[in-house]
N, C-alpha and C. Protein backbone atom coordinates (compact mmCIF):
# COMPACT_ATOMS: atom_id res chain seq x y z
N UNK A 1 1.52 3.80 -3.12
CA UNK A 1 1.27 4.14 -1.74
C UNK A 1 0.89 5.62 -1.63
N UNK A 2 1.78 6.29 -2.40
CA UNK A 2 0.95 7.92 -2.10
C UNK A 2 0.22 8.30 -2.91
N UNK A 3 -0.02 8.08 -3.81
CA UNK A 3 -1.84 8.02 -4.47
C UNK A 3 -2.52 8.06 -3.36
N UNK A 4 -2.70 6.49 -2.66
CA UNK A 4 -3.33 5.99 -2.36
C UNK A 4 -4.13 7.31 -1.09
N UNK A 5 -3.12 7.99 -0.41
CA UNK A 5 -3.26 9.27 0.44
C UNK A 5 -3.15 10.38 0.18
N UNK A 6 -3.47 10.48 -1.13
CA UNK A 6 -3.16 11.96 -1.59
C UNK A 6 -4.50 11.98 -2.67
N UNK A 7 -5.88 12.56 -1.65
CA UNK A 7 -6.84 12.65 -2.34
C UNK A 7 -6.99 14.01 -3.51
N UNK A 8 -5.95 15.16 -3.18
CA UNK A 8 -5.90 15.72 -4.44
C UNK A 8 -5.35 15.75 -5.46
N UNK A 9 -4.75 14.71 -5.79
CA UNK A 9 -4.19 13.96 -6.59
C UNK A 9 -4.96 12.99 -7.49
N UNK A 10 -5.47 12.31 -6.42
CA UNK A 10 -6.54 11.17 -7.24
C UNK A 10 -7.50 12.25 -8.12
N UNK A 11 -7.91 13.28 -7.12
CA UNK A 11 -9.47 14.30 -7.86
C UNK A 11 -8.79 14.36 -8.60
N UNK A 12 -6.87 14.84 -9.31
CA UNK A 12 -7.21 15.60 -10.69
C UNK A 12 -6.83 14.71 -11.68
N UNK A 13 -6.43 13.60 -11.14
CA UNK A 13 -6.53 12.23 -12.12
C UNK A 13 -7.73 11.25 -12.62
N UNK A 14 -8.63 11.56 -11.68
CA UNK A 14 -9.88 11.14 -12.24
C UNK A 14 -10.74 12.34 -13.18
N UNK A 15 -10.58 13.63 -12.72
CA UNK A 15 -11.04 14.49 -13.72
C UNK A 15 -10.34 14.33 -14.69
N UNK A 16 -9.17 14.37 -15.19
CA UNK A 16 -8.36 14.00 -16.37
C UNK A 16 -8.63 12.65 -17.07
N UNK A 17 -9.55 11.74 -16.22
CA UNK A 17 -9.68 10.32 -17.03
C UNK A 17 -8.41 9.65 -16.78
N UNK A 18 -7.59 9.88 -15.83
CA UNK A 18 -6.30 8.35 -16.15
C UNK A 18 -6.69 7.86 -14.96
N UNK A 19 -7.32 7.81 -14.33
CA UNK A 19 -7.72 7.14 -12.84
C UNK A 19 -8.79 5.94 -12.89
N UNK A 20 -8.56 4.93 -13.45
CA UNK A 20 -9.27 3.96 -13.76
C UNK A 20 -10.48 3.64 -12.32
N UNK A 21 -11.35 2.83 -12.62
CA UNK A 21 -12.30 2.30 -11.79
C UNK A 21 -11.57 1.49 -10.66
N UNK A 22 -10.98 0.24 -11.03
CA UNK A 22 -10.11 -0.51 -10.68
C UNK A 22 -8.99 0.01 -10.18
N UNK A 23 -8.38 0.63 -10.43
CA UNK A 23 -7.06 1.17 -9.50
C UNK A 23 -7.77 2.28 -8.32
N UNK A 24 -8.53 2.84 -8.87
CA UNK A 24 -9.53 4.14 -7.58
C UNK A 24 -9.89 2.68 -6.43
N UNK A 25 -10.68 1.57 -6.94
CA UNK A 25 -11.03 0.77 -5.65
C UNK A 25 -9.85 0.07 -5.09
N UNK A 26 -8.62 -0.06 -5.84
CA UNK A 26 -7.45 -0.66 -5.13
C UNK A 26 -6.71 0.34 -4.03
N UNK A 27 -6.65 1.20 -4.59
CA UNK A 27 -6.02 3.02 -3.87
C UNK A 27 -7.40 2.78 -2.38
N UNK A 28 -8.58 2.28 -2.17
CA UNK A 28 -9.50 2.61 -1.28
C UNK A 28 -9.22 1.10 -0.48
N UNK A 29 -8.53 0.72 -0.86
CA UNK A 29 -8.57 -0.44 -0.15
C UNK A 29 -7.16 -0.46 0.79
N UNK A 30 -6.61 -0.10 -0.05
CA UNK A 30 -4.86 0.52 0.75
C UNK A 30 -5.06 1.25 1.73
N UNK A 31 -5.77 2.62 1.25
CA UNK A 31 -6.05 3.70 2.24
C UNK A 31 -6.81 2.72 3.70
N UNK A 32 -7.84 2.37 3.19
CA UNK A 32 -8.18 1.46 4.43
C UNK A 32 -7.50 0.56 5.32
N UNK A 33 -7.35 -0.04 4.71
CA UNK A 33 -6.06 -1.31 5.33
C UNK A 33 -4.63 -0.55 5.83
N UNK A 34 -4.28 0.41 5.45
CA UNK A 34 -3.03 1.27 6.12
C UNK A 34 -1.77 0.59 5.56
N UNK A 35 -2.20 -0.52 4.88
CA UNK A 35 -0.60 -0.93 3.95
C UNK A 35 -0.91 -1.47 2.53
N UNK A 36 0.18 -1.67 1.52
CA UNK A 36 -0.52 -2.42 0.31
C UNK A 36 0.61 -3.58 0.71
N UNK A 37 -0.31 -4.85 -0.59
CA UNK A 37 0.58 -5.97 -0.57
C UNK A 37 0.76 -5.57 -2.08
N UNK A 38 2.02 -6.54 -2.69
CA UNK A 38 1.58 -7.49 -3.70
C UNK A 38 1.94 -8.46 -3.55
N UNK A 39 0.92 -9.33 -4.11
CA UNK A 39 1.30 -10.52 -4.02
C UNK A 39 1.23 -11.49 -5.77
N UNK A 40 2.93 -11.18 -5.80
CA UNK A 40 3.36 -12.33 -6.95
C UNK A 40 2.91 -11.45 -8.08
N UNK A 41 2.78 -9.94 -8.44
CA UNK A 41 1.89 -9.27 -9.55
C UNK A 41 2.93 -8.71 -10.00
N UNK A 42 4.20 -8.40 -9.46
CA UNK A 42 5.14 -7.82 -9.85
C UNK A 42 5.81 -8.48 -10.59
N UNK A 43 6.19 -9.93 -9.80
CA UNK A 43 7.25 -11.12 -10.09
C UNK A 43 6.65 -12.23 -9.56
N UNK A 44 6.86 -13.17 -10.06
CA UNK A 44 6.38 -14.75 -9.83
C UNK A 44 7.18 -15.19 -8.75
N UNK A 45 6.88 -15.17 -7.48
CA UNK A 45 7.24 -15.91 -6.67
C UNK A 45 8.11 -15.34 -5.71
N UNK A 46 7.33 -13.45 -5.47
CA UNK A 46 7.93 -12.69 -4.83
C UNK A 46 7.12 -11.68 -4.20
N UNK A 47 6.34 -12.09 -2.34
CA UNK A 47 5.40 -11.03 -2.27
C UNK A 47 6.14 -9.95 -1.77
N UNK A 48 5.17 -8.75 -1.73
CA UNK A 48 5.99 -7.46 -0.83
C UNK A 48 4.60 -6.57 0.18
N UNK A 49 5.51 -5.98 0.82
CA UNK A 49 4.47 -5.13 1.86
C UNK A 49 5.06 -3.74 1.73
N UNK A 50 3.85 -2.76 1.74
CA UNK A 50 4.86 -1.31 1.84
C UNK A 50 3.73 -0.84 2.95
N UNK A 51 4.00 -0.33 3.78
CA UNK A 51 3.48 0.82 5.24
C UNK A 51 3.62 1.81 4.68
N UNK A 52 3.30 2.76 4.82
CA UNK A 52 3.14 4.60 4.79
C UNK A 52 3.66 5.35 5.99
N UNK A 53 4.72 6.03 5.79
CA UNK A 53 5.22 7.09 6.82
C UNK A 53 5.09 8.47 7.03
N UNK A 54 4.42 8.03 8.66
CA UNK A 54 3.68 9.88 8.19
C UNK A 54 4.90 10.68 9.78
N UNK A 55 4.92 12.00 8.99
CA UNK A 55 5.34 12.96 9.65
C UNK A 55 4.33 14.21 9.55
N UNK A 56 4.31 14.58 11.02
CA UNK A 56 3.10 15.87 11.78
C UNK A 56 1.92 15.46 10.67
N UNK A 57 1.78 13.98 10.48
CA UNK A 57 0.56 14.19 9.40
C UNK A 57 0.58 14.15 8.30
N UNK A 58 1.53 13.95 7.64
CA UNK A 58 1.40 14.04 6.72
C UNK A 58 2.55 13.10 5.59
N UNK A 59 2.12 12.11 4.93
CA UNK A 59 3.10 11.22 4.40
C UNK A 59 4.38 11.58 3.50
N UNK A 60 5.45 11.01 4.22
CA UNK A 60 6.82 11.60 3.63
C UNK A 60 7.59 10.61 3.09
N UNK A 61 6.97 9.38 3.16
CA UNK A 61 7.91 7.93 2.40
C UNK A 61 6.97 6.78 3.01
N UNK A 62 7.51 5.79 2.52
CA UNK A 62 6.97 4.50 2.27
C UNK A 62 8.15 3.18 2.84
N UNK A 63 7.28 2.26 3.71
CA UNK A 63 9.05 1.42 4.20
C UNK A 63 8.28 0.11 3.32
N UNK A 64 8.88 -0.59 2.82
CA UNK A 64 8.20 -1.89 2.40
C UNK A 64 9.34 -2.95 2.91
N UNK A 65 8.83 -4.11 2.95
CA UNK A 65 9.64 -5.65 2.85
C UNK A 65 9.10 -6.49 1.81
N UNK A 66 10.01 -7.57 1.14
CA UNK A 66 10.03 -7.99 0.09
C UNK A 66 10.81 -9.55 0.16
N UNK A 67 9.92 -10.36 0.12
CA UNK A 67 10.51 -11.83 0.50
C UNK A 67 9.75 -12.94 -1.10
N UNK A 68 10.92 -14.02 -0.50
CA UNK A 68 9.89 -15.67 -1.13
C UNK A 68 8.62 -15.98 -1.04
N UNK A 69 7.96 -15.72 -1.64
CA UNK A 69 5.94 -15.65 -1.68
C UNK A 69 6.16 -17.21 -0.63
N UNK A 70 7.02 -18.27 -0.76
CA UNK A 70 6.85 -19.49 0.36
C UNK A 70 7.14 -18.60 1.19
N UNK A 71 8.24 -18.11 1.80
CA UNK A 71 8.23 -17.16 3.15
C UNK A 71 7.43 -16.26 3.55
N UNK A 72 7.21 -15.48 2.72
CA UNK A 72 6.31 -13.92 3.32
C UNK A 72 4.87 -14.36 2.77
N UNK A 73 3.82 -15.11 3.31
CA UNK A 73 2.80 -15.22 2.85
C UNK A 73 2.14 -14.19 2.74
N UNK A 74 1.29 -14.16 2.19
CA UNK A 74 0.40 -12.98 2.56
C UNK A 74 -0.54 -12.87 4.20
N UNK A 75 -0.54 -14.35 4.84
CA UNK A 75 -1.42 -13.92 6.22
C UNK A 75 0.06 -13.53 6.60
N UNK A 76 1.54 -13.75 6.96
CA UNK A 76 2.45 -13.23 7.29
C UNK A 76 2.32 -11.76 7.46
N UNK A 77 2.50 -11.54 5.82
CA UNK A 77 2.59 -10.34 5.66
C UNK A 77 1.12 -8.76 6.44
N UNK A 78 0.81 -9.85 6.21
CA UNK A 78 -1.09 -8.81 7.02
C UNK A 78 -0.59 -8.70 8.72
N UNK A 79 0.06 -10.08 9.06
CA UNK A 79 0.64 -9.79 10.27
C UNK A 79 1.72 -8.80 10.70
N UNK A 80 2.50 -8.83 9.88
CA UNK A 80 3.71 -7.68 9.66
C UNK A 80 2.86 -6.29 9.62
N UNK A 81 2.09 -5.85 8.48
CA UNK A 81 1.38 -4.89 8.21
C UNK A 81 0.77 -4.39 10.21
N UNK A 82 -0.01 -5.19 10.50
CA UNK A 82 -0.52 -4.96 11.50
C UNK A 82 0.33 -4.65 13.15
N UNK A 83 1.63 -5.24 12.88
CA UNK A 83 2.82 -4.83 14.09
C UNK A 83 3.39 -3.69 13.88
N UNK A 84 3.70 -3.50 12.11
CA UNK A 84 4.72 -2.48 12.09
C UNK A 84 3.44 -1.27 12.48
N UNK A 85 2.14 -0.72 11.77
CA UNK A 85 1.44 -0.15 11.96
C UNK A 85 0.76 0.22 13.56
N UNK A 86 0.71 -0.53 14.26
CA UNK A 86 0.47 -0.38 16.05
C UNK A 86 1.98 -0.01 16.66
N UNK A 87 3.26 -0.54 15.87
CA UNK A 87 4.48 0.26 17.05
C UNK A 87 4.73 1.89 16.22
N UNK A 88 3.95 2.10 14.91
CA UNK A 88 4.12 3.42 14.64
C UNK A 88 3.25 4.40 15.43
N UNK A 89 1.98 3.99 15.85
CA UNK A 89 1.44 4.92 16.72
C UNK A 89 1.79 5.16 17.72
């Protein structure tokens, strides 16, 4: 999650070469979307959601939830993503 918002971070990890292709477009997809999932990549049969918490601007932690991939689907979870993110503004 803070990769994902911490573009001087990414610059000196991609100048260094550990910043893969694939993780740079996953980090742009987070940043976009305003939350990450996983789904089942961690553990078999366990998705999760993490939001980003920002203070005066600037991100200071991460809240996630973590359920039964049958319970927390992923359209669930995009729904969650999208409530918790509109009562933070």
């Amino acid at each position: 999650m803070f990769l994902a918002f911490d573009d001087d971070l990414k610059r000196t990890l991609r100048v260094q070469g550990e910043l893969s292709a694939e993780l740079e477009r996953e980090l742009s997809v987070v940043k976009d979307s305003g939350y990450a999932l996983d789904l089942e990549q961690a553990e078999p049969n366990l998705n999760c959601l993490a939001i980003p918490l920002f203070w005066k601007g600037k991100l200071v932690a991460a809240a996630g939830i973590c359920g039964a991939a049958s319970d927390l689907t992923s359209s669930r979870l995009i729904h969650f993503a999208g409530v918790f993110i509109t009562k933070a503004h």
